[in-house]
N, C-alpha and C. Protein backbone atom coordinates (compact mmCIF):
# COMPACT_ATOMS: atom_id res chain seq x y z
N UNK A 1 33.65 92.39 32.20
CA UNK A 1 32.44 92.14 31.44
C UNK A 1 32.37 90.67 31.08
N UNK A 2 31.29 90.35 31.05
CA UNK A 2 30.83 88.69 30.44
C UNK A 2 29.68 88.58 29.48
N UNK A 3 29.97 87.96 28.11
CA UNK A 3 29.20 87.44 27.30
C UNK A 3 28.21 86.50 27.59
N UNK A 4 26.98 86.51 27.56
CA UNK A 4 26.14 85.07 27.93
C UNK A 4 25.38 84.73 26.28
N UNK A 5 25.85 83.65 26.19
CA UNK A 5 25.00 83.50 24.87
C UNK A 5 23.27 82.35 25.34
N UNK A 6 22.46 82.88 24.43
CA UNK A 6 21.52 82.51 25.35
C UNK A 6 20.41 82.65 23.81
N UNK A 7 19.42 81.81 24.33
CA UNK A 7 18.29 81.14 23.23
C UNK A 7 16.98 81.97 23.36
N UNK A 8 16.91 83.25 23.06
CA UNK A 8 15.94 83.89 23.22
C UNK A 8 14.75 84.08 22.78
N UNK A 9 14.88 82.71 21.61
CA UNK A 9 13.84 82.91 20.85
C UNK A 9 12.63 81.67 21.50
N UNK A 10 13.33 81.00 22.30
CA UNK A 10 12.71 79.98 22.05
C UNK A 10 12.66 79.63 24.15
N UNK A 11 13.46 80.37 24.16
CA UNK A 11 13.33 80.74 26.08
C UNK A 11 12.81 82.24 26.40
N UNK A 12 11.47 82.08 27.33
CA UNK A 12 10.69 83.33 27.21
C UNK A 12 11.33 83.96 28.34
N UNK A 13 11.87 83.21 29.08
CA UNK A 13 11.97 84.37 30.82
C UNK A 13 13.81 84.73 30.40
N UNK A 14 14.15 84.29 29.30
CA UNK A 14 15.96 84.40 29.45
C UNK A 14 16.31 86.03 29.98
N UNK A 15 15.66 86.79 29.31
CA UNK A 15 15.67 88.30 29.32
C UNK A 15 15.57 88.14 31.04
N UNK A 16 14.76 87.81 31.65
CA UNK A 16 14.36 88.04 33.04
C UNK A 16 15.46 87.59 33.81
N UNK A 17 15.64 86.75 33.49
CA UNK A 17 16.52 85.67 34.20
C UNK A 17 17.54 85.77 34.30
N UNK A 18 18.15 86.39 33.17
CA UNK A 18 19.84 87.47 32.52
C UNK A 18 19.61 88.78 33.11
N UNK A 19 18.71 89.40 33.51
CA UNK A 19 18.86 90.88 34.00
C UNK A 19 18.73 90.64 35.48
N UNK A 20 17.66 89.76 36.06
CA UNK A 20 17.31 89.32 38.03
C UNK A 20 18.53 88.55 38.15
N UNK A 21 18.70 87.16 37.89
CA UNK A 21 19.84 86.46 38.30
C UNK A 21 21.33 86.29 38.05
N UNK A 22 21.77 86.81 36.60
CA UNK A 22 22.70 87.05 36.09
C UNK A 22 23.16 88.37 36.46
N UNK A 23 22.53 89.25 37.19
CA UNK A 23 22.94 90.78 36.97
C UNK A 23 23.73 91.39 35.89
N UNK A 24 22.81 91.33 34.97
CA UNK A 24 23.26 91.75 33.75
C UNK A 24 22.90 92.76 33.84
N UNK A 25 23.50 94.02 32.65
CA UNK A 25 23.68 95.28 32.58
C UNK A 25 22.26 95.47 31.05
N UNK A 26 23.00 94.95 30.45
CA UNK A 26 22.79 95.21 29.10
C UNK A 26 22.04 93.97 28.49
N UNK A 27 20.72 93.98 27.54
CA UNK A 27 20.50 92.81 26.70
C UNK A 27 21.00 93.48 25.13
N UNK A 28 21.99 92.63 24.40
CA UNK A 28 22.08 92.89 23.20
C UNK A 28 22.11 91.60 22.01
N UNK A 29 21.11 92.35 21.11
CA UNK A 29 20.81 91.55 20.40
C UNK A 29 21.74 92.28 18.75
N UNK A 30 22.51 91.35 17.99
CA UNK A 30 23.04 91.59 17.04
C UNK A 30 23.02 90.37 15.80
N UNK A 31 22.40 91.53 14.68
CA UNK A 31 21.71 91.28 13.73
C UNK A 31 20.71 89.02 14.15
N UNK A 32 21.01 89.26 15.58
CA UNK A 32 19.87 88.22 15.66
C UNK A 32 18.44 87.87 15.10
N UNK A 33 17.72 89.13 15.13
CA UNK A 33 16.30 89.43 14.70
C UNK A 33 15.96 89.71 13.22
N UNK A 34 17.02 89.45 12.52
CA UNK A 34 16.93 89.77 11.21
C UNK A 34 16.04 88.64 10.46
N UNK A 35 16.13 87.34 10.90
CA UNK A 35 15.26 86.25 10.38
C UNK A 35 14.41 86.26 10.73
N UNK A 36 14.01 86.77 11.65
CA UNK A 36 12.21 86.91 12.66
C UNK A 36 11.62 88.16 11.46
N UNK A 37 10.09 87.73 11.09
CA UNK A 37 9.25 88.85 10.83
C UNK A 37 9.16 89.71 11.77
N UNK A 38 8.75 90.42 11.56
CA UNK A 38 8.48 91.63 12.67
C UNK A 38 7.70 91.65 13.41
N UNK A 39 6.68 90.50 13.29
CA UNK A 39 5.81 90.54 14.41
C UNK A 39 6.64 89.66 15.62
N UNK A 40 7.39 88.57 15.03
CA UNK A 40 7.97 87.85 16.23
C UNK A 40 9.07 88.86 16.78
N UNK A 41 9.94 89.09 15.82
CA UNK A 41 10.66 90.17 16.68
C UNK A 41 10.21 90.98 17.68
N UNK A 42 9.03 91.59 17.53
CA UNK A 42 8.89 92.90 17.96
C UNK A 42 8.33 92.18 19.69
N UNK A 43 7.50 90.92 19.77
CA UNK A 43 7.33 90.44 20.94
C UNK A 43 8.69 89.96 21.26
N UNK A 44 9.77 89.85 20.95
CA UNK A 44 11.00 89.27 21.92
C UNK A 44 11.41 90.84 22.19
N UNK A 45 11.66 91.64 21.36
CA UNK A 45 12.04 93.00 22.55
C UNK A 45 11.04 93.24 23.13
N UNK A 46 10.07 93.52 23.00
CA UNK A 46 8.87 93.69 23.85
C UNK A 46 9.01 92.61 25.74
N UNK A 47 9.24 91.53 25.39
CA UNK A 47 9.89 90.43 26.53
C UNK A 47 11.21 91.11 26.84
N UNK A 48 12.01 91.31 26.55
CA UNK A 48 13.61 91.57 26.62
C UNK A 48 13.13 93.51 27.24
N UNK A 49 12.53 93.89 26.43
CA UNK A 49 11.93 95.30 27.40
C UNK A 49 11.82 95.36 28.61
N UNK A 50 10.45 94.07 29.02
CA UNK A 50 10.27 94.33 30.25
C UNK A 50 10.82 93.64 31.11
N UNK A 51 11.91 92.98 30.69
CA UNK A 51 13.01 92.54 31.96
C UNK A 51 14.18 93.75 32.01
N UNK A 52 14.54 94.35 31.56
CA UNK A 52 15.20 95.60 31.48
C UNK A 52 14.42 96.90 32.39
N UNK A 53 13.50 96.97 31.95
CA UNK A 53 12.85 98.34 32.66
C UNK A 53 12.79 97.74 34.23
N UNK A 54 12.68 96.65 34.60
CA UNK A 54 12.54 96.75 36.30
C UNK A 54 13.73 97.18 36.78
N UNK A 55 14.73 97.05 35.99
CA UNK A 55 16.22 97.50 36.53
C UNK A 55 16.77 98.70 35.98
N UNK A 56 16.52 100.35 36.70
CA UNK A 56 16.83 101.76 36.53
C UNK A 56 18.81 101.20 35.54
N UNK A 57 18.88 101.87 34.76
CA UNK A 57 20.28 102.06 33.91
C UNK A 57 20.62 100.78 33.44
N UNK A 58 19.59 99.90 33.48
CA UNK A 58 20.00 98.91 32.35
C UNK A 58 19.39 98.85 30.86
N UNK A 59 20.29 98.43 29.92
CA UNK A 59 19.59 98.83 28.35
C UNK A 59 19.35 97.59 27.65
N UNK A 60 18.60 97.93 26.48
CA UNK A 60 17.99 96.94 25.65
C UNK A 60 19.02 97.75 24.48
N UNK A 61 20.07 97.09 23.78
CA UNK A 61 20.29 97.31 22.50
C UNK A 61 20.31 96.22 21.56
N UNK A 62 19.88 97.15 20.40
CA UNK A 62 19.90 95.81 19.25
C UNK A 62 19.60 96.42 17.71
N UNK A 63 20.19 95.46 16.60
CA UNK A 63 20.47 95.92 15.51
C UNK A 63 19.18 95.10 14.55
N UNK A 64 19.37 96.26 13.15
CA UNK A 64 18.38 95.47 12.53
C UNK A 64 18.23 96.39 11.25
N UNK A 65 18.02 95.50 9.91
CA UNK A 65 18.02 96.51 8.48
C UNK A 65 17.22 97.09 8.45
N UNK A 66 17.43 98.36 8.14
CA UNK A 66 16.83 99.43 8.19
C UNK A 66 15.67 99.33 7.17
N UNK A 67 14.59 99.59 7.30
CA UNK A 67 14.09 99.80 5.71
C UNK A 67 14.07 101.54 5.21
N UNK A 68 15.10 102.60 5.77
CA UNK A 68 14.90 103.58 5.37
C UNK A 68 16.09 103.85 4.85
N UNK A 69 16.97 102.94 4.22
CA UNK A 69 18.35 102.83 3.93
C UNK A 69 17.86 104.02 1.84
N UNK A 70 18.93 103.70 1.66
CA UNK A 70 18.96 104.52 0.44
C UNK A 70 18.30 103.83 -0.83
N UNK A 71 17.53 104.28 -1.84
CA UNK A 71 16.76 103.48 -2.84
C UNK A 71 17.70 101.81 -3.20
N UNK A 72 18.83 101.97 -3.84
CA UNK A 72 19.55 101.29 -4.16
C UNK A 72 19.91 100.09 -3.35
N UNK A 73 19.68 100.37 -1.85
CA UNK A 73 19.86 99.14 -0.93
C UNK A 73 18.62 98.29 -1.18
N UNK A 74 17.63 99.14 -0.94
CA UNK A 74 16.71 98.89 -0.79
C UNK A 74 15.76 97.80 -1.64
N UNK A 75 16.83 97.40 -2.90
CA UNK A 75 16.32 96.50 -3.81
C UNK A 75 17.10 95.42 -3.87
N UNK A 76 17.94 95.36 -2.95
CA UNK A 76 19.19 94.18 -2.89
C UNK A 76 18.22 93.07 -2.01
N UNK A 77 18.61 91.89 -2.67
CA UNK A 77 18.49 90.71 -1.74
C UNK A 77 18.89 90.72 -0.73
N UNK A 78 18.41 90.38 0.81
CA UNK A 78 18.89 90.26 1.87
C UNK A 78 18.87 88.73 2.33
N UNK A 79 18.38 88.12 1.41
CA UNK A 79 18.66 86.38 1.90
C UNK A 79 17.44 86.32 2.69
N UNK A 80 17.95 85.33 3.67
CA UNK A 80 16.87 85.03 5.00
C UNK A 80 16.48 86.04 5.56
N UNK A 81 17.30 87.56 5.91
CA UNK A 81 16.70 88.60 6.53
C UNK A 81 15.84 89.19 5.61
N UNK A 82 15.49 90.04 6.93
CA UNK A 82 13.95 90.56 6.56
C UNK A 82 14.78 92.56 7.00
N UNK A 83 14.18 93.46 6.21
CA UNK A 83 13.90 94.61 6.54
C UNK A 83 13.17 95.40 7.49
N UNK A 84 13.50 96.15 8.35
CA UNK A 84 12.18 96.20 9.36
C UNK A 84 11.82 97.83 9.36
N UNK A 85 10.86 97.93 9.87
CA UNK A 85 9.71 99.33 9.54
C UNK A 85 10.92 100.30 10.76
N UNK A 86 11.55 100.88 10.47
CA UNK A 86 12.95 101.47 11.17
C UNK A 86 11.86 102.58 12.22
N UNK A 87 10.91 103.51 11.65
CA UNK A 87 10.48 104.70 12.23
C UNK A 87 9.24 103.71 13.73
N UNK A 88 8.89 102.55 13.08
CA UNK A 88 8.19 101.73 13.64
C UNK A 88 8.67 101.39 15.11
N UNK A 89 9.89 101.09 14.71
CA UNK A 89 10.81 100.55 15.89
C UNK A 89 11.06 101.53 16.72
N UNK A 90 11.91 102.82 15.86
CA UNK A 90 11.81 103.75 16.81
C UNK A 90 10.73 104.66 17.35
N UNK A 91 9.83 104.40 17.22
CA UNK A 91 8.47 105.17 17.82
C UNK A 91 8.12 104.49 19.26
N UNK A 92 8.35 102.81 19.29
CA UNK A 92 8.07 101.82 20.14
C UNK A 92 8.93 102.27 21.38
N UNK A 93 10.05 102.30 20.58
CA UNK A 93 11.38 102.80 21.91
C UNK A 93 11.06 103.70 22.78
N UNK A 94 10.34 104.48 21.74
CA UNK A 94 10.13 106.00 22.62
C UNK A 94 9.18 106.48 23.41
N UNK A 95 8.11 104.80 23.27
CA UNK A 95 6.88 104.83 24.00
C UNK A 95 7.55 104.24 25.39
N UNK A 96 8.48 103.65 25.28
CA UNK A 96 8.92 102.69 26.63
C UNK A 96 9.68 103.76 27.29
N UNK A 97 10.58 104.38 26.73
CA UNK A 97 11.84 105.26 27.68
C UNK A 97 11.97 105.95 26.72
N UNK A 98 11.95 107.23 27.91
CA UNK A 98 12.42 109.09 26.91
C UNK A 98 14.06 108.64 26.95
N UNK A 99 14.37 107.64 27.62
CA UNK A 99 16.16 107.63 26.95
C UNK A 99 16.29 106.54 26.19
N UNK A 100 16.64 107.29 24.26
CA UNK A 100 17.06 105.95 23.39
C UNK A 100 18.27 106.90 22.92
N UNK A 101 19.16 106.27 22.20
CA UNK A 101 20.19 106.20 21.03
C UNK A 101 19.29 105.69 20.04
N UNK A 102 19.57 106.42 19.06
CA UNK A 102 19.46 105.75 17.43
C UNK A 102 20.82 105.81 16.28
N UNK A 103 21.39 105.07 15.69
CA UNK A 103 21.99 105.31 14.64
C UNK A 103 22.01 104.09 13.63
N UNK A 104 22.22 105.16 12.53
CA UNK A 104 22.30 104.60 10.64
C UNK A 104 22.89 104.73 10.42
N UNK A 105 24.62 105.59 11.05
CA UNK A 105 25.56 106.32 10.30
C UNK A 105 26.20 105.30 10.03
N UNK A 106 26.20 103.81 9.62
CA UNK A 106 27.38 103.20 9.40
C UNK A 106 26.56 102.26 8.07
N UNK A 107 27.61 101.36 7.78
CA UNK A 107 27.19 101.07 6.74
C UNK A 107 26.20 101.58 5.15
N UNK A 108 26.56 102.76 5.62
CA UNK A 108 25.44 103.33 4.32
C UNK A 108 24.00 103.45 4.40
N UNK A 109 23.96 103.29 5.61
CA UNK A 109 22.50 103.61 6.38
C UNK A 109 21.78 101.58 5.82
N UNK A 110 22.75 100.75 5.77
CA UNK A 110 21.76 99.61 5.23
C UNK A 110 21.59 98.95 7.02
N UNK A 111 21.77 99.19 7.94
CA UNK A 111 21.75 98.73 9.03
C UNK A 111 21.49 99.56 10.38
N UNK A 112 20.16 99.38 11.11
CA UNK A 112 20.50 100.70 12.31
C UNK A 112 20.28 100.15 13.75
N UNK A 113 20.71 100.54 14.56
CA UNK A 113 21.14 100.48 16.02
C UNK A 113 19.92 101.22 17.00
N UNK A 114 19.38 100.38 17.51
CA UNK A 114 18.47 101.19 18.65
C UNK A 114 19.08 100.76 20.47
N UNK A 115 19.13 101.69 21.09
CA UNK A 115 19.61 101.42 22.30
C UNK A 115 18.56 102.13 23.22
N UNK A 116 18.17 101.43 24.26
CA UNK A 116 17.36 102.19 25.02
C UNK A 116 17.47 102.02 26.86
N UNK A 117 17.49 102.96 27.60
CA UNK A 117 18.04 102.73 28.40
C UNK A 117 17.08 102.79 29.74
N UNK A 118 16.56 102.23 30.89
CA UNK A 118 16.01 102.29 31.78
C UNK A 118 16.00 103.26 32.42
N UNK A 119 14.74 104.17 33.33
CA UNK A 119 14.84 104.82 34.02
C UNK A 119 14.50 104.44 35.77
């Protein structure tokens, strides 16, 4: 396996370019998107999507605070991050590919995991 670290916010084809020329498997994004509002976020997986779907069994995973975490999280400062609409995200997933992973089970549900995988 190989790590590529790479500027996705600010390079539009990287996704393309990491899945066609790199033969990459996997794009993963960790707690990267947490400073992006959700509208910018949601166009970089949306980009990072559709370089993934041309390639059958390759996945898009990536992390991000939940906003359906428990009352008590839910009033904590998160700094520079931002909270994101969790059911939002996963509804999107499920418009792209009937195959996702979801999980909250860690951290106390303050953080959740979407994985989605090409057909």
């Amino acid at each position: 396996a190989e790590i590529i670290e790479a500027d996705f916010a600010s390079d539009e084809s990287i996704g393309r370019t990491l899945i066609s020329t790199e033969r990459a498997d996997v794009l993963y994004f960790s707690g990267s998107l947490n400073t992006f509002q959700h509208k910018a976020a949601a166009k970089i997986l949306e980009r990072a999507w559709e370089a993934v779907a041309q390639k059958p069994g390759a996945s898009l995973v990536f992390n991000f605070l939940s906003d359906r975490c428990d009352a008590e999280r839910r009033k904590l400062p998160t700094g520079p991050a931002h909270r994101f609409n969790t059911l939002k995200l996963l509804d999107w997933a499920m418009e792209q590919t009937p195959v996702v992973q979801f999980r909250q089970d860690y951290l106390a549900g303050h953080d959740a995991t979407i994985a989605m995988t090409a057909v």
